[in-house]
C-alpha atoms as a PDB file:
ATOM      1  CA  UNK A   1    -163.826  38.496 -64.047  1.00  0.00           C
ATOM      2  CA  UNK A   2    -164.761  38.376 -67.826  1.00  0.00           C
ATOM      3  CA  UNK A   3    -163.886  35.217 -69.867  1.00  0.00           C
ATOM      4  CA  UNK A   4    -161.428  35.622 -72.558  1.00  0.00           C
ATOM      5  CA  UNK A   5    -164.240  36.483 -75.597  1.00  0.00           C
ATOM      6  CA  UNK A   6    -165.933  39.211 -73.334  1.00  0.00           C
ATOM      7  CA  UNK A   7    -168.714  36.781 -72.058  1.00  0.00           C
ATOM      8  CA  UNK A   8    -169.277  36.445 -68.407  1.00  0.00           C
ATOM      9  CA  UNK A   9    -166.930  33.377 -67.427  1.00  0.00           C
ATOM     10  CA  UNK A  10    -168.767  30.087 -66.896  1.00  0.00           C
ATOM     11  CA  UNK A  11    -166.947  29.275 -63.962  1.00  0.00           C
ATOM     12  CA  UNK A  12    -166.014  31.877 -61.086  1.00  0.00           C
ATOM     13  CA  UNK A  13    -163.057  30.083 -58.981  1.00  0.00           C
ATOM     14  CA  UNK A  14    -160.514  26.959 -60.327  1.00  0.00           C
ATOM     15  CA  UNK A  15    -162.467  24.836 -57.075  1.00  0.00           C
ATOM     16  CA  UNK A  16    -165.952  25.331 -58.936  1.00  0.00           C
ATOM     17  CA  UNK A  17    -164.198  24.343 -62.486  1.00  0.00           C
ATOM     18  CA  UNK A  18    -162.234  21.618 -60.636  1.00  0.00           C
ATOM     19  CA  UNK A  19    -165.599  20.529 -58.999  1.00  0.00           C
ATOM     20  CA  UNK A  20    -167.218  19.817 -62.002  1.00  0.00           C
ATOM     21  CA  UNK A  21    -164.641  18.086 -63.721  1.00  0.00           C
ATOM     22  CA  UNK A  22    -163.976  15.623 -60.609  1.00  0.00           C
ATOM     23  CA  UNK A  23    -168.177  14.743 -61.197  1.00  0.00           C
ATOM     24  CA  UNK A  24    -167.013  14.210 -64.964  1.00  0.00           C
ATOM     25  CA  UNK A  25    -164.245  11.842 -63.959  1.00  0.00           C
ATOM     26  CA  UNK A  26    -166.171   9.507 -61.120  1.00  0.00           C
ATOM     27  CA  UNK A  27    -169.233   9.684 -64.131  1.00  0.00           C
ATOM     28  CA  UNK A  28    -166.980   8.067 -66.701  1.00  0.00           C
ATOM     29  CA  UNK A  29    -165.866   6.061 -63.978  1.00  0.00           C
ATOM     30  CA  UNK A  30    -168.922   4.648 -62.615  1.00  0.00           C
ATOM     31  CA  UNK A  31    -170.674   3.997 -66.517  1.00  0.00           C
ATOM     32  CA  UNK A  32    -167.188   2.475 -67.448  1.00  0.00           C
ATOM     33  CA  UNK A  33    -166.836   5.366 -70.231  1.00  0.00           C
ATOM     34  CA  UNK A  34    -163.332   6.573 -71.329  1.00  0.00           C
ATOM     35  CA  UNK A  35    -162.987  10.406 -70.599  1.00  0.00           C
ATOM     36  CA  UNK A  36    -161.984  12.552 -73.297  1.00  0.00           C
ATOM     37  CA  UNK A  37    -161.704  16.141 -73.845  1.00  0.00           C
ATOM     38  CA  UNK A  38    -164.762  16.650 -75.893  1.00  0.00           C
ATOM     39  CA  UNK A  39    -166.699  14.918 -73.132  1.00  0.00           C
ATOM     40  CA  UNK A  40    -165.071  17.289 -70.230  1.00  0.00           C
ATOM     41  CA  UNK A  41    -166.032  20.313 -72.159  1.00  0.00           C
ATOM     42  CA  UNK A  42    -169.207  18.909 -72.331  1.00  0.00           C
ATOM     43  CA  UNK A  43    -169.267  18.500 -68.951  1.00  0.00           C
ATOM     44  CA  UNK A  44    -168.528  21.766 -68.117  1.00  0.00           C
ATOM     45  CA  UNK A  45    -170.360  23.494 -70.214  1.00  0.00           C
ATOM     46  CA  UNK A  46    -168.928  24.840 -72.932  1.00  0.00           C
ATOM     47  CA  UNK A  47    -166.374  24.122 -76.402  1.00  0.00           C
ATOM     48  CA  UNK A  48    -163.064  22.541 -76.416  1.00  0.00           C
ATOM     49  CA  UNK A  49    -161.608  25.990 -77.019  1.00  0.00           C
ATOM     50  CA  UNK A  50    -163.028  27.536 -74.297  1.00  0.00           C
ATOM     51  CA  UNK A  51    -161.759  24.635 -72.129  1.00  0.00           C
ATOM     52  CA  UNK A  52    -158.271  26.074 -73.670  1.00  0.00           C
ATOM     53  CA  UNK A  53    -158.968  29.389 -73.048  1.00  0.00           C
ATOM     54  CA  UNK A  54    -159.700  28.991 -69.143  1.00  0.00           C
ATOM     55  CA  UNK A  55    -155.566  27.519 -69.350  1.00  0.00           C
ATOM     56  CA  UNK A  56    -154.867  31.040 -70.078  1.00  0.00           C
ATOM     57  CA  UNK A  57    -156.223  32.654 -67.383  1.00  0.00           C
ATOM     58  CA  UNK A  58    -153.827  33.119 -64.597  1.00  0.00           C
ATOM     59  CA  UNK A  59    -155.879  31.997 -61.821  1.00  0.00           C
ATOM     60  CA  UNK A  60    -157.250  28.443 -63.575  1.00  0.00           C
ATOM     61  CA  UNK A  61    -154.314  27.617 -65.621  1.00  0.00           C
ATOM     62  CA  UNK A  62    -152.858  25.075 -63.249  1.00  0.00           C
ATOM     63  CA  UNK A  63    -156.582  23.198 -62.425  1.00  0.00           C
ATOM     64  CA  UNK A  64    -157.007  23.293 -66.050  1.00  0.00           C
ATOM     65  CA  UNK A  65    -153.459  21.466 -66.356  1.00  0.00           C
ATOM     66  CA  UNK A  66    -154.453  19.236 -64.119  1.00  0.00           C
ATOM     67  CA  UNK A  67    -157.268  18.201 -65.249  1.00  0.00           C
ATOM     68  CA  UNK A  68    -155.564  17.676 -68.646  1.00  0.00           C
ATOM     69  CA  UNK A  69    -153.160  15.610 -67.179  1.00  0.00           C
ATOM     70  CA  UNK A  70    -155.449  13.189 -65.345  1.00  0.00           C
ATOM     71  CA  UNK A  71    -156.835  12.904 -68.902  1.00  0.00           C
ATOM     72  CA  UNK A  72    -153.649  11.821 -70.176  1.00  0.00           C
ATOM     73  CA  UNK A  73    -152.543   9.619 -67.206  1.00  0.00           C
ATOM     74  CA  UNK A  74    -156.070   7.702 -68.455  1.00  0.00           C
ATOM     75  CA  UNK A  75    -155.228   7.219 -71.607  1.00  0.00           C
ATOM     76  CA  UNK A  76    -151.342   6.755 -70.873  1.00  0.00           C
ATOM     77  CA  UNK A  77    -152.776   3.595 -68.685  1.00  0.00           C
ATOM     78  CA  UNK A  78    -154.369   2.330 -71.888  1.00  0.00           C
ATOM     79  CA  UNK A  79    -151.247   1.765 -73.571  1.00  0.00           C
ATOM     80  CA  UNK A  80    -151.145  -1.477 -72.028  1.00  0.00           C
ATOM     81  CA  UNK A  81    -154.171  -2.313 -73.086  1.00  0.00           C
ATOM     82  CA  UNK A  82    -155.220  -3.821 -76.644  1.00  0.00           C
ATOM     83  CA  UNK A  83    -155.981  -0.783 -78.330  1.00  0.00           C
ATOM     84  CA  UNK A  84    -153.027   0.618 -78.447  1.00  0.00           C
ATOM     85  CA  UNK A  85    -152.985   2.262 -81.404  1.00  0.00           C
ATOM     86  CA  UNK A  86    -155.825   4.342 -80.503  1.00  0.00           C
ATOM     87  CA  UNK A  87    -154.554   5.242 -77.587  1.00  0.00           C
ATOM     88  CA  UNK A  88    -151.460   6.694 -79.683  1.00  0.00           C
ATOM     89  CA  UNK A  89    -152.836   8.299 -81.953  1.00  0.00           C
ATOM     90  CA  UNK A  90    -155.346  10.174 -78.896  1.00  0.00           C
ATOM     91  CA  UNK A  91    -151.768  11.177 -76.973  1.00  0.00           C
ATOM     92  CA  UNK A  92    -150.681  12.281 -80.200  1.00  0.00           C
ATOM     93  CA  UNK A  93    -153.671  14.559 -80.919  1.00  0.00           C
ATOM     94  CA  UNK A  94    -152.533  16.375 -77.404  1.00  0.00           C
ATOM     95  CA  UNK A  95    -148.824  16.946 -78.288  1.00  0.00           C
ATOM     96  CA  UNK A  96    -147.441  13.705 -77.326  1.00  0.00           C
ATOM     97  CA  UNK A  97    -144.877  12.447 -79.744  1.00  0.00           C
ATOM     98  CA  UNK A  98    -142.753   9.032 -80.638  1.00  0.00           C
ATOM     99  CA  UNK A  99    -140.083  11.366 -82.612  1.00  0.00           C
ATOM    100  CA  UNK A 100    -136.914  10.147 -82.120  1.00  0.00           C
ATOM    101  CA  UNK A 101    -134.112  12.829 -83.445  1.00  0.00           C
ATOM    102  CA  UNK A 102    -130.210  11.594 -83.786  1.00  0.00           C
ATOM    103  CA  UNK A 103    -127.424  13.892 -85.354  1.00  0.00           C
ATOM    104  CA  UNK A 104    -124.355  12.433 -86.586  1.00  0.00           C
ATOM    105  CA  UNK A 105    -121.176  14.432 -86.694  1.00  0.00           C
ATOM    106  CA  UNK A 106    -117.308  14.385 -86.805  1.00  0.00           C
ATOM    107  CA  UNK A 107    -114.733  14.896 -84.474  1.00  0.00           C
ATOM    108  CA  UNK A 108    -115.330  17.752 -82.055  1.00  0.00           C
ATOM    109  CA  UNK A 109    -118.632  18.213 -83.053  1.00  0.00           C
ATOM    110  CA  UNK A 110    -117.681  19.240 -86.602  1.00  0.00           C
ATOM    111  CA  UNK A 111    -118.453  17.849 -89.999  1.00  0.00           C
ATOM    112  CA  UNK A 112    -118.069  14.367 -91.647  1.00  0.00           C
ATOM    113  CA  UNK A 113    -115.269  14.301 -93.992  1.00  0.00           C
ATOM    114  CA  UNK A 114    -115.638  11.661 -96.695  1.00  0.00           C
ATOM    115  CA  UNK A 115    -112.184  10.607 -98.329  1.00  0.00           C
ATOM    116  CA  UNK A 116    -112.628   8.550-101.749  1.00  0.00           C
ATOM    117  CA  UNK A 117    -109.942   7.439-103.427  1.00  0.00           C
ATOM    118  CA  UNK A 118    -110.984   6.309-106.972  1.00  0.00           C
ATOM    119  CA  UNK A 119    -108.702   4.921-109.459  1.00  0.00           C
ATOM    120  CA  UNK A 120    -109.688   6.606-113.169  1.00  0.00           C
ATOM    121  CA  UNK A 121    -109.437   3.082-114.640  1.00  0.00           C
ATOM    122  CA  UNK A 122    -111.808   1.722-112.165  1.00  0.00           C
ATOM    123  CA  UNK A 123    -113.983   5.197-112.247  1.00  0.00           C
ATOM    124  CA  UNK A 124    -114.067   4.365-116.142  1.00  0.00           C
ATOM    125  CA  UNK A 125    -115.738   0.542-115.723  1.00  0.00           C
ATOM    126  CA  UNK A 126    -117.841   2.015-113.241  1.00  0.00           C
ATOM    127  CA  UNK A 127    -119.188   4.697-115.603  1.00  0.00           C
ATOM    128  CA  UNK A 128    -119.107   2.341-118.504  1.00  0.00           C
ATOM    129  CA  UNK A 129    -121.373  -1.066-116.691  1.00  0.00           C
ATOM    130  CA  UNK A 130    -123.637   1.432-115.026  1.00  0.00           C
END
């Protein structure tokens, strides 16, 4: 199996790659360090876009998920926590968002209809004080 760029793939099977990045996770653990994605492609041995690259490949795609998740579940946790705001922003960085979307509409699903009813005399002190 070649990796995506045409270089010999790093890691063989999704258990070596999943291997690797458990010994990441009980490292962090055990020296009290937050894991982040930089520091799990560290860990395994190569870039963070090669760590994005192995979620295309058919046969890692769900142990890379995975591991991205437990990641996120980490950090998720830290929300509690008093650094919030970093936290946030991190999630953010990996497609989390606080967006909230609301559409208004009339009746039926159809538009807002607006009736004014303006006197000219009062349109005429309106236009006249400003």
């Amino acid at each position: 199996m070649s990796d995506l760029g045409g270089r010999p793939p790093i890691f063989e099977t999704p258990e070596e790659f999943k291997r690797v990045a458990d010994a990441y996770f009980a490292s962090c653990l055990q020296s009290e360090r937050v894991p982040t994605v930089n520091g799990l492609s560290l860990a395994l041995g190569m870039t963070r876009e090669t760590l994005l690259r192995y979620a295309e490949k058919e046969a890692f795609s769900d142990t890379v998920k995975m591991v991205r998740t437990r990641l996120e579940a980490d950090w998720e946790q830290r929300l509690a926590g008093p650094n919030a705001a970093g936290t946030i922003f991190w999630l953010k960085n990996q497609g989390w968002s606080d967006l909230q979307k609301t559409e208004v509409s009339g009746p039926n699903g159809g538009p807002i209809e607006a009736n004014v009813t303006l006197d000219p005399s009062e349109a005429y002190r309106r236009l006249m004080n400003g």
